[in-house]
N, C-alpha and C. Protein backbone atom coordinates (compact mmCIF):
# COMPACT_ATOMS: atom_id res chain seq x y z
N UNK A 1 -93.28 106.38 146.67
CA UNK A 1 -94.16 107.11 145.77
C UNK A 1 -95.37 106.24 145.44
N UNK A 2 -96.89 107.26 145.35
CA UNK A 2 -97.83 106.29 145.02
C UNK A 2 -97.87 105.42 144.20
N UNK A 3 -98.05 104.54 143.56
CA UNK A 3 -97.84 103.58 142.04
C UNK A 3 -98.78 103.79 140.90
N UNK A 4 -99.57 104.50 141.08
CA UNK A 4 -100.10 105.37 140.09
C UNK A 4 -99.55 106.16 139.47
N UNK A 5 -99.01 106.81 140.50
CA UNK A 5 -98.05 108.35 139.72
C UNK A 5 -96.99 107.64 139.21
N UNK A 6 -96.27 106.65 140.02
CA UNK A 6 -95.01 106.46 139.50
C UNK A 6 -94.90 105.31 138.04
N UNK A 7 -95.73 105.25 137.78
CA UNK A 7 -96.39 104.90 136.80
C UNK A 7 -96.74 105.55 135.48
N UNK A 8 -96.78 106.81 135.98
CA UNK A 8 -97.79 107.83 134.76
C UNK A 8 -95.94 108.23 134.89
N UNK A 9 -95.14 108.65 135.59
CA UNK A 9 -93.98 109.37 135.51
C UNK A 9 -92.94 108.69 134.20
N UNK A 10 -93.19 107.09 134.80
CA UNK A 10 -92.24 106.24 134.13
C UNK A 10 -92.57 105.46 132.86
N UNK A 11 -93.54 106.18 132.55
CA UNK A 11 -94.09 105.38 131.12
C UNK A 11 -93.63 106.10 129.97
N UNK A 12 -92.60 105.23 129.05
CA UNK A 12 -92.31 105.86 127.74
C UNK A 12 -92.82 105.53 125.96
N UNK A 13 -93.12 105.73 125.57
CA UNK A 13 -93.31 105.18 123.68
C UNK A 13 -92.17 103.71 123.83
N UNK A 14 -92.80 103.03 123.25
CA UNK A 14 -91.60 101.78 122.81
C UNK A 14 -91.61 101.68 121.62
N UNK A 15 -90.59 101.85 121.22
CA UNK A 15 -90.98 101.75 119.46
C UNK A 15 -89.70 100.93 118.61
N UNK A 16 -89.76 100.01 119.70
CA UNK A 16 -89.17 98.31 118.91
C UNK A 16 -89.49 97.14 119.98
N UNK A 17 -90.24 96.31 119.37
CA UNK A 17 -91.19 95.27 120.25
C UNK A 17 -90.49 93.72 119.67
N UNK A 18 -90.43 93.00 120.57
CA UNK A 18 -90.72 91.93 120.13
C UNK A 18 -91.75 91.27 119.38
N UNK A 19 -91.86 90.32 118.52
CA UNK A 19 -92.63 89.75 117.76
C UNK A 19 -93.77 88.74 118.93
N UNK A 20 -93.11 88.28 120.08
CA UNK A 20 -94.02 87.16 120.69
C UNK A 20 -95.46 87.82 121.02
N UNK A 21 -96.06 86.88 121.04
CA UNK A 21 -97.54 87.17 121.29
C UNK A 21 -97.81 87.13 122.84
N UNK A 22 -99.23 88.53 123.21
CA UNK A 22 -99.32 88.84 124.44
C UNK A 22 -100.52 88.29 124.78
N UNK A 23 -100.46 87.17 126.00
CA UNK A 23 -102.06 86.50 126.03
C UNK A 23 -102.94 87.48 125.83
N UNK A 24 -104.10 86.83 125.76
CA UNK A 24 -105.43 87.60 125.71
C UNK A 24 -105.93 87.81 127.24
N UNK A 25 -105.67 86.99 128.42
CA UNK A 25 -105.99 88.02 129.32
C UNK A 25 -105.43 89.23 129.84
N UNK A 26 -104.18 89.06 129.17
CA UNK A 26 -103.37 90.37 129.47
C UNK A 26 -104.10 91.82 128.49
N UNK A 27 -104.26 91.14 127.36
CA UNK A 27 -104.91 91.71 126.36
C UNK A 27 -106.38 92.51 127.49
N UNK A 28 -107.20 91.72 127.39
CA UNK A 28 -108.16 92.01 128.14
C UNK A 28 -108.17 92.88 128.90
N UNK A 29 -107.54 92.62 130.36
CA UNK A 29 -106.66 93.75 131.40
C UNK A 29 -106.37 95.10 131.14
N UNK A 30 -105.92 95.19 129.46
CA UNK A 30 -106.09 96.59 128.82
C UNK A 30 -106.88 97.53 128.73
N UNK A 31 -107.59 96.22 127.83
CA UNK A 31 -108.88 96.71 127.32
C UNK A 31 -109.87 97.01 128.21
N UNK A 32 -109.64 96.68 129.39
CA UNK A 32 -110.76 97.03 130.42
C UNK A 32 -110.56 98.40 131.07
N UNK A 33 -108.95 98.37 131.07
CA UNK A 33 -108.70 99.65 131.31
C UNK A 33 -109.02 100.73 131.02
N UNK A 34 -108.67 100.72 129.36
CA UNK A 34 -109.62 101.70 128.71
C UNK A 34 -111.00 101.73 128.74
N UNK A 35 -111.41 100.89 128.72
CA UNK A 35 -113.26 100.57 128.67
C UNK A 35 -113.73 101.95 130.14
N UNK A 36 -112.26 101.93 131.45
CA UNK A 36 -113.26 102.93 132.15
C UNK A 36 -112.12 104.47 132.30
N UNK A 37 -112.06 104.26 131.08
CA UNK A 37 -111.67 106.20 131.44
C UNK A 37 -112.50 106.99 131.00
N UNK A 38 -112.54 108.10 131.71
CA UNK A 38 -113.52 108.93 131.54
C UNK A 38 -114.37 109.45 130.31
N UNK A 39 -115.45 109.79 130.37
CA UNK A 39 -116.12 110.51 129.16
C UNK A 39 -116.98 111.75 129.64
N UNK A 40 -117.08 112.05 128.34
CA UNK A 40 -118.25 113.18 128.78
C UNK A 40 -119.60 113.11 128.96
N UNK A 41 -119.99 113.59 130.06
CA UNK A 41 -121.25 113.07 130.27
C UNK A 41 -121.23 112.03 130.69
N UNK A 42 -120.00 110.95 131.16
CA UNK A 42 -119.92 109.43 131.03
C UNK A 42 -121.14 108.70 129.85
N UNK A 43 -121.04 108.98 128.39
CA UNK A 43 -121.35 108.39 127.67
C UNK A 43 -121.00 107.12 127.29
N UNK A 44 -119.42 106.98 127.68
CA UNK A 44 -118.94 105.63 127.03
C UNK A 44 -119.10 105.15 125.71
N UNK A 45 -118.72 106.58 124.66
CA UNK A 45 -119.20 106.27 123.47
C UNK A 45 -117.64 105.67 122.38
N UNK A 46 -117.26 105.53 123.17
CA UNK A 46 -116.07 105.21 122.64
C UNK A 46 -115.65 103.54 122.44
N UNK A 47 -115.08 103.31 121.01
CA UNK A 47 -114.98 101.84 120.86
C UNK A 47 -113.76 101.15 120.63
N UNK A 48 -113.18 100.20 121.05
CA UNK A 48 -111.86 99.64 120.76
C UNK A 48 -111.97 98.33 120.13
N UNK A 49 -111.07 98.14 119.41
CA UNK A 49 -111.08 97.11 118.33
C UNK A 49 -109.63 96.34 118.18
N UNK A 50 -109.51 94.96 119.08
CA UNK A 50 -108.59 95.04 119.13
C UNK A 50 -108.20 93.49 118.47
N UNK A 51 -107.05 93.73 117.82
CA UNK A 51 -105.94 92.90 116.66
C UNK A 51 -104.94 91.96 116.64
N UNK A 52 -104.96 91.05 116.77
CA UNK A 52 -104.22 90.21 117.20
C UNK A 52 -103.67 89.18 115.89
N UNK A 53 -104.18 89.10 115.01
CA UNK A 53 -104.62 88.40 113.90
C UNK A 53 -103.66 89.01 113.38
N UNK A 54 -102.43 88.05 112.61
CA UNK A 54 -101.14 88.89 112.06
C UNK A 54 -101.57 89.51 110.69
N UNK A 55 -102.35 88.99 110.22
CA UNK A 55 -102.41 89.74 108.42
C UNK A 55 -103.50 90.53 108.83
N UNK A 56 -104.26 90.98 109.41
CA UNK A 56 -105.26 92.41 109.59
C UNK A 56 -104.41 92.89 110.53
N UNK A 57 -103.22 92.44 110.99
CA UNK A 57 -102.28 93.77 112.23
C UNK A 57 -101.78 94.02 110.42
N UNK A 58 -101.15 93.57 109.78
CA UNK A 58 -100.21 93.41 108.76
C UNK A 58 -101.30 94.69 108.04
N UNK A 59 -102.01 94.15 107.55
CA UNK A 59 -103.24 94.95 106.80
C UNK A 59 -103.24 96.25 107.45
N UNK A 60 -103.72 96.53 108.32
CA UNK A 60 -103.51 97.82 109.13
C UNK A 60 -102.47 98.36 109.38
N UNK A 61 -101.03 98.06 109.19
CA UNK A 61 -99.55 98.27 109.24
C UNK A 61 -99.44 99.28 107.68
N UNK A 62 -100.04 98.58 106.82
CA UNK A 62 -100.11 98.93 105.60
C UNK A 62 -100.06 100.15 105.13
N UNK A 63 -102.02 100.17 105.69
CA UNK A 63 -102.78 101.10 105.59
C UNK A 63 -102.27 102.52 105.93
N UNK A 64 -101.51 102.28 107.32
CA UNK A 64 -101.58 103.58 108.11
C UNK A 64 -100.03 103.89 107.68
N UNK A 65 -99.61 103.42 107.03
CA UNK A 65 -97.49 103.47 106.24
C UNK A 65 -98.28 104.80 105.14
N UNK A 66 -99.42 103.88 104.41
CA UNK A 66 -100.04 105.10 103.21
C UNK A 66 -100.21 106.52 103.35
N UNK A 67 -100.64 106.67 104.45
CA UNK A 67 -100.41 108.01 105.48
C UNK A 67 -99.70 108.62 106.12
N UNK A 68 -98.49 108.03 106.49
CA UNK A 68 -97.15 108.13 107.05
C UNK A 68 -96.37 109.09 106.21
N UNK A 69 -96.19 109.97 106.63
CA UNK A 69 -95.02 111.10 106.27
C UNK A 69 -93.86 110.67 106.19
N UNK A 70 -93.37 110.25 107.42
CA UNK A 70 -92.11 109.57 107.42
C UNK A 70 -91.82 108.43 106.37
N UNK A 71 -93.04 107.63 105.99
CA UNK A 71 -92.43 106.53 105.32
C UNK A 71 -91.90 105.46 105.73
N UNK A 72 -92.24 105.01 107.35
CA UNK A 72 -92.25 103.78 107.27
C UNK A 72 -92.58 102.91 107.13
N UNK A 73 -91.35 101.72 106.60
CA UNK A 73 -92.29 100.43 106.65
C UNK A 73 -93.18 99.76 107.37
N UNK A 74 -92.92 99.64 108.59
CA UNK A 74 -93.70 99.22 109.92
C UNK A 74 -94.25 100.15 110.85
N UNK A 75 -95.01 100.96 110.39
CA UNK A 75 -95.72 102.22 111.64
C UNK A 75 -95.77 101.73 113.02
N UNK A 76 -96.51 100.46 113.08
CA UNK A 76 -96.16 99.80 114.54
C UNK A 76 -95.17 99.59 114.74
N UNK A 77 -93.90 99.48 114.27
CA UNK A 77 -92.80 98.89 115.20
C UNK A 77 -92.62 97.17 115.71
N UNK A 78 -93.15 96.67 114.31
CA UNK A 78 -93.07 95.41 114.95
C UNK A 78 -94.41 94.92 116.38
N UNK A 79 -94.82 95.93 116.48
CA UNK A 79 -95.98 95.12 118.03
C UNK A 79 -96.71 94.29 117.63
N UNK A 80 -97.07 93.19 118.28
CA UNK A 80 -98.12 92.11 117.81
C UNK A 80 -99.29 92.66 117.88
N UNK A 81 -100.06 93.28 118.58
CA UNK A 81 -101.22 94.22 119.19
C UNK A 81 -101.56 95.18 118.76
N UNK A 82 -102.76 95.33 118.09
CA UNK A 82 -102.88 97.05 117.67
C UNK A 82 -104.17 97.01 118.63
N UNK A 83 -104.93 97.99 119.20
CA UNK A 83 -105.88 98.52 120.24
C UNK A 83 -106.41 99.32 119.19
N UNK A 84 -107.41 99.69 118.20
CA UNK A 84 -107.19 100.51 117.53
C UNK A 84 -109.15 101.40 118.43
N UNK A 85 -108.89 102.50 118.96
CA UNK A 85 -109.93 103.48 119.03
C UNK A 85 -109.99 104.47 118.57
N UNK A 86 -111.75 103.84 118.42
CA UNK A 86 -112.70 104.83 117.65
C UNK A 86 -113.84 105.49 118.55
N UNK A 87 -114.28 106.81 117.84
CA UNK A 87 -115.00 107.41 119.03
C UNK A 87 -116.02 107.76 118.27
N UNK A 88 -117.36 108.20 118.73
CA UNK A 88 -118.75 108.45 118.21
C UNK A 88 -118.32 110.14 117.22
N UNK A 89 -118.85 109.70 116.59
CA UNK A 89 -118.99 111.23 115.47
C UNK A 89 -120.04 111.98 116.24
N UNK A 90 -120.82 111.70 116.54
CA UNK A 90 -121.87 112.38 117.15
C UNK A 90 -121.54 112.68 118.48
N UNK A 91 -120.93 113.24 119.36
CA UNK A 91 -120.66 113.91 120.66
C UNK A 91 -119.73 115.04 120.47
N UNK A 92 -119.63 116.06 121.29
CA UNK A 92 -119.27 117.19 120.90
C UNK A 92 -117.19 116.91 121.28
N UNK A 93 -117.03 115.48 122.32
CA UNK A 93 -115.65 115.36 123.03
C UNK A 93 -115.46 114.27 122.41
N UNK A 94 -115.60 113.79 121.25
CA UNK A 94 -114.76 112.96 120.37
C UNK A 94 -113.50 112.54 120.79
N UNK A 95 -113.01 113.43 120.30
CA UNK A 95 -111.37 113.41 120.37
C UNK A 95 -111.39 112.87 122.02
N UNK A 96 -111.42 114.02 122.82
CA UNK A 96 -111.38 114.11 123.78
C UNK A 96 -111.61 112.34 124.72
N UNK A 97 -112.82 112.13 124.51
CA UNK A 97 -112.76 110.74 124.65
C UNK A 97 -111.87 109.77 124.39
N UNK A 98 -112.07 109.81 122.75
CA UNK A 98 -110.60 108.76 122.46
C UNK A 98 -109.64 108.67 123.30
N UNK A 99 -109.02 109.80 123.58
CA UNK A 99 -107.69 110.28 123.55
C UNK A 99 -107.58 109.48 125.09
N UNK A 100 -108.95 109.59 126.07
CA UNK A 100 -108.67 109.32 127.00
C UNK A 100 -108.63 107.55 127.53
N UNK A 101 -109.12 107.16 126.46
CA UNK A 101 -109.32 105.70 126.60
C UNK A 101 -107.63 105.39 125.85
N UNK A 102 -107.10 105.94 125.08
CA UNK A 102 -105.80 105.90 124.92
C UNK A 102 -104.60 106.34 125.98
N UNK A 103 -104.74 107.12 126.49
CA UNK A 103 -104.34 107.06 127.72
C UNK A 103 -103.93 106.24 128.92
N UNK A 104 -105.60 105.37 128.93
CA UNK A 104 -105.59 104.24 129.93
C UNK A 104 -105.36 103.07 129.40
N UNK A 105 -104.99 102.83 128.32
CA UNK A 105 -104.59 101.56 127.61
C UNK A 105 -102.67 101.57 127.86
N UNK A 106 -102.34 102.86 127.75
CA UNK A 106 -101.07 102.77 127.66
C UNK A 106 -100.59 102.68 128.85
N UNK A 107 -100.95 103.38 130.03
CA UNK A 107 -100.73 103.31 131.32
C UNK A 107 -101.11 101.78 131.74
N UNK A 108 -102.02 101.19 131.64
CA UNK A 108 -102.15 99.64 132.00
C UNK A 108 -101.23 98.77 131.10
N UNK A 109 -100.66 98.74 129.84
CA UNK A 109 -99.52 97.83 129.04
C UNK A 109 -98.28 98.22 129.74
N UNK A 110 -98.23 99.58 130.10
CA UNK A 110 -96.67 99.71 131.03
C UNK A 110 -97.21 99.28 132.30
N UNK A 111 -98.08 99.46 133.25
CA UNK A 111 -98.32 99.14 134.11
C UNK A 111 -97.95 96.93 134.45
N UNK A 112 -98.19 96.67 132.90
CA UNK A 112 -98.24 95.45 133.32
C UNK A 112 -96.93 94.64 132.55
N UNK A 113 -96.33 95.51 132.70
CA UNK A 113 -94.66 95.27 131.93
C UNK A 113 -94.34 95.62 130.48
N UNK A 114 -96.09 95.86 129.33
CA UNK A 114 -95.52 95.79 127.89
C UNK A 114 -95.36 97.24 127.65
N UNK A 115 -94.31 97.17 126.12
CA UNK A 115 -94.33 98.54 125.82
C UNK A 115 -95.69 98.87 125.29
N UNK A 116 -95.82 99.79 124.43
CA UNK A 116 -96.90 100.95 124.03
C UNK A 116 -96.39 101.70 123.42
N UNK A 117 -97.18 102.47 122.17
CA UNK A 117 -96.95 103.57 121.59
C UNK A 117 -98.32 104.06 121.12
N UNK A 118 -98.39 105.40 121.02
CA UNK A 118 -99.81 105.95 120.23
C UNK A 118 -99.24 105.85 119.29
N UNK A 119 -99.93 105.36 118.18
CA UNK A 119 -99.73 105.71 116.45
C UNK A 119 -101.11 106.47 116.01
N UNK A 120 -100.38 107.62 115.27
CA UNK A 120 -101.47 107.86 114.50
C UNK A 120 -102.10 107.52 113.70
N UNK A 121 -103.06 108.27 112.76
CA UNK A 121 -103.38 107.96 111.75
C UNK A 121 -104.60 107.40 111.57
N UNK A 122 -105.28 107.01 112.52
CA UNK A 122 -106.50 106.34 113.18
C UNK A 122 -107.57 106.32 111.73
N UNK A 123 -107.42 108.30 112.16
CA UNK A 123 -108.79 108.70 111.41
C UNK A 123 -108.72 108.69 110.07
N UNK A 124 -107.63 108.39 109.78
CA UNK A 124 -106.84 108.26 107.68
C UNK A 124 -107.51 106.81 107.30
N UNK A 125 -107.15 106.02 108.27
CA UNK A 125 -107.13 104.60 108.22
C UNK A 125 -108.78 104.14 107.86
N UNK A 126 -109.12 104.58 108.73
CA UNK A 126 -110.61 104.25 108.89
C UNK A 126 -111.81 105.04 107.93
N UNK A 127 -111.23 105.94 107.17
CA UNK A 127 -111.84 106.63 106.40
C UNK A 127 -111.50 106.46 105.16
N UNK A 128 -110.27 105.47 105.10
CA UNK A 128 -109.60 104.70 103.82
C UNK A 128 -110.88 103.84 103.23
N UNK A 129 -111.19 103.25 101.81
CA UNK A 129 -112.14 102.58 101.57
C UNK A 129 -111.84 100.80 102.56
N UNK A 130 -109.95 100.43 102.37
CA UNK A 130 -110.08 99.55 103.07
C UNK A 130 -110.16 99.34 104.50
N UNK A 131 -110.19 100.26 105.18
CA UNK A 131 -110.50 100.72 106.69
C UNK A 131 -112.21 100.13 106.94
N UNK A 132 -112.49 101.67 105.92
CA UNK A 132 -114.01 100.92 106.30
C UNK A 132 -114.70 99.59 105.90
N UNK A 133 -113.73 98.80 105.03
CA UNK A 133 -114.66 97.83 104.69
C UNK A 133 -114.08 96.90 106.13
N UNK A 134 -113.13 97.27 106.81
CA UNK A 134 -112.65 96.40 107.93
C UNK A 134 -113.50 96.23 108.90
N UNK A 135 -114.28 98.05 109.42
CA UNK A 135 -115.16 98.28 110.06
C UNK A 135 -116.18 97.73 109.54
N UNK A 136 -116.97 97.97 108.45
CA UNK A 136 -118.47 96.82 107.86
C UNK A 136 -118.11 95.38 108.29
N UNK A 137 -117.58 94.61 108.08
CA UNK A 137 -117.44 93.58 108.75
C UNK A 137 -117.23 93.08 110.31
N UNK A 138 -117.16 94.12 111.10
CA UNK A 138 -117.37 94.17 112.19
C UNK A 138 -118.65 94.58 112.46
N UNK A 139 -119.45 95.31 111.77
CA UNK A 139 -120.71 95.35 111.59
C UNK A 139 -120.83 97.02 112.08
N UNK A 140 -119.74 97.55 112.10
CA UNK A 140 -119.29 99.03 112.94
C UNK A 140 -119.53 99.94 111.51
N UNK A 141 -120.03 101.03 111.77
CA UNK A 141 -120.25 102.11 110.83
C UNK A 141 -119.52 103.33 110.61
N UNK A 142 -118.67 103.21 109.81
CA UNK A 142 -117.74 104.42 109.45
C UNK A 142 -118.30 105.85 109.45
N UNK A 143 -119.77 105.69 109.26
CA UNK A 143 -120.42 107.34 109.07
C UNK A 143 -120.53 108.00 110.70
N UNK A 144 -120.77 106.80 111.40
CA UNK A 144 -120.69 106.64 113.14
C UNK A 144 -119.53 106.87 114.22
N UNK A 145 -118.30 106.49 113.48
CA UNK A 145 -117.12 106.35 114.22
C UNK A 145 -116.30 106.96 113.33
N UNK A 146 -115.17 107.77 114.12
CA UNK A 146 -114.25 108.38 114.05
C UNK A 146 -112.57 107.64 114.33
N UNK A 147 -111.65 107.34 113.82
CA UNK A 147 -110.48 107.03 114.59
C UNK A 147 -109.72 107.56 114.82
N UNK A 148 -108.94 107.79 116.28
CA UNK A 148 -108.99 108.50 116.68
C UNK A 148 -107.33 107.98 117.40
N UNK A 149 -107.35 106.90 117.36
CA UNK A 149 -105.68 106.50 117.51
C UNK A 149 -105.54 105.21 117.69
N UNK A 150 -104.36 104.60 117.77
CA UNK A 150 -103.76 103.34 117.07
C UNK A 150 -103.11 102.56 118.76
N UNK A 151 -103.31 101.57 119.45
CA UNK A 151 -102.10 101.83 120.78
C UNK A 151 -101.91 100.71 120.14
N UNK A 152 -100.15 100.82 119.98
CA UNK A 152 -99.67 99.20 119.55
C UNK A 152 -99.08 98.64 121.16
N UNK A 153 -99.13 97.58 121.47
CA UNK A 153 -98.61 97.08 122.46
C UNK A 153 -97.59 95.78 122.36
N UNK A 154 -97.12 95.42 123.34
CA UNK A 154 -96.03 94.07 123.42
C UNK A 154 -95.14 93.93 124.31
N UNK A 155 -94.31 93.31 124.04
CA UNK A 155 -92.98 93.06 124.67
C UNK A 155 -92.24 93.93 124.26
N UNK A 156 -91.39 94.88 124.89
CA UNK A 156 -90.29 95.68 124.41
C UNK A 156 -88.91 95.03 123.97
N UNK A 157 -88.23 95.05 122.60
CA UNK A 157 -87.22 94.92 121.78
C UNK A 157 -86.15 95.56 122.68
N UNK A 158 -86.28 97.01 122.63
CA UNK A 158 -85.82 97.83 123.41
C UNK A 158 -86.51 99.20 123.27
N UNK A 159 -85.86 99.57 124.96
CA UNK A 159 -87.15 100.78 125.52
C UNK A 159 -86.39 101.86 126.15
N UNK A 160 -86.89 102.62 125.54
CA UNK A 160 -86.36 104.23 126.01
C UNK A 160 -86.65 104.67 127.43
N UNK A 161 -85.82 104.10 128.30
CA UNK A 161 -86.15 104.53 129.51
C UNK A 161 -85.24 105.94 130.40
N UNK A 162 -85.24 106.63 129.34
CA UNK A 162 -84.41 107.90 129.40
C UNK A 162 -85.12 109.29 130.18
N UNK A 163 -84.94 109.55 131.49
CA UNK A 163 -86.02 110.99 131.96
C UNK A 163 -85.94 112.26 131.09
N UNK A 164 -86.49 112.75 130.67
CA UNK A 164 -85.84 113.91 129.66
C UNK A 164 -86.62 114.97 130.77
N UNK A 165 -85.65 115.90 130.74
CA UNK A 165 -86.14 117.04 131.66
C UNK A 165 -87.55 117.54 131.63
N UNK A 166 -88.65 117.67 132.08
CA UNK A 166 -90.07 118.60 132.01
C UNK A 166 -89.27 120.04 131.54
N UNK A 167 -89.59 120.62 130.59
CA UNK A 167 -89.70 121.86 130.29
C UNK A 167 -90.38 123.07 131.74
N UNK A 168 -89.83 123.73 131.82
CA UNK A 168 -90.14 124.58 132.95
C UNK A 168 -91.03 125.72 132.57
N UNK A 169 -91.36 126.84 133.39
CA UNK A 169 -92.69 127.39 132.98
C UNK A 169 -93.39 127.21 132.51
N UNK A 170 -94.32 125.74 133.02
CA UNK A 170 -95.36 125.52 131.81
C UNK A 170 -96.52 125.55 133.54
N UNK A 171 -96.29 125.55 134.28
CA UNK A 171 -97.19 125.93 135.33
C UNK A 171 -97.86 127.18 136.32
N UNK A 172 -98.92 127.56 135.84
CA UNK A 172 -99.33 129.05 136.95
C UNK A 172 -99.81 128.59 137.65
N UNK A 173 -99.89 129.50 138.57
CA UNK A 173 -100.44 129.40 140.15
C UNK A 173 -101.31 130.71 140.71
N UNK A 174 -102.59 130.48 141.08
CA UNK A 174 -102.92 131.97 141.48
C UNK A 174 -103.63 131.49 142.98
């Protein structure tokens, strides 16, 4: 099977990580990943911000618990890594963008052995007063950017490597 596909087939949420830290060129490797998935228009308006620094992962763990329905303590799951993207307010595929640079972040952390999970909450976080003062200091503008999702990454604790059936009739053909 190609290793692309078998790739996109075999990639699951990890949502218990080890604590060890993931170099930064691995880090990188990600982030580049995402840097080329698609946009609209190929704008490339999309930005990633990424966390390594335990008390702003901690800080941002926080933040996005405040928003959490469920109520957990650790929204990440323990990952050392948050990826956190944001996308231009101003383009009509926002989301759409994000979503896709999230995509290719997660496919390259499984691709390169770590787990991954999308967390939400992006856009709670970042529209929080302490969100944005996270963003002002990056010199990034909250009235500008949208968040749009969370990829925690790492070493997997343990990983759901379970096939769960595809649901059937979800494909037409004409």
């Amino acid at each position: 099977m190609n290793e692309a596909i078998k790739n996109m087939l075999t990639r699951r949420s990890c949502k218990s990580f080890k604590s060890d830290a993931v170099s930064e060129e691995i880090i990188d490797q990600i982030i580049e990943a995402g840097l080329y998935a698609p946009s609209g228009m190929n704008r490339q308006e999309s930005i990633i911000i990424a966390v390594t620094d335990k008390a702003v992962r901690d800080k941002l763990s926080k933040l996005n618990a405040k928003y959490d329905w469920a109520k957990r303590p650790d929204p990440f799951y323990n990952a050392p890594v948050v990826l956190c993207v944001l996308a231009s307010r101003n383009i009509h595929t926002t989301v759409e963008d994000g979503s896709l640079v999230m995509e290719n972040l997660m496919l390259a952390a499984h691709s390169l052995g770590l787990g991954s999970c999308w967390i939400h909450r992006a856009k709670e976080v970042f529209e929080d007063p302490e969100g944005i003062e996270i963003l002002e200091k990056l010199g990034i503008s909250a009235d500008e950017y949208v968040g749009v999702g969370n990829c925690v990454i790492g070493y997997p604790d343990k990983m759901n490597t379970a096939d769960k059936p595809r649901k059937e009739n979800r494909v037409y053909k004409i």
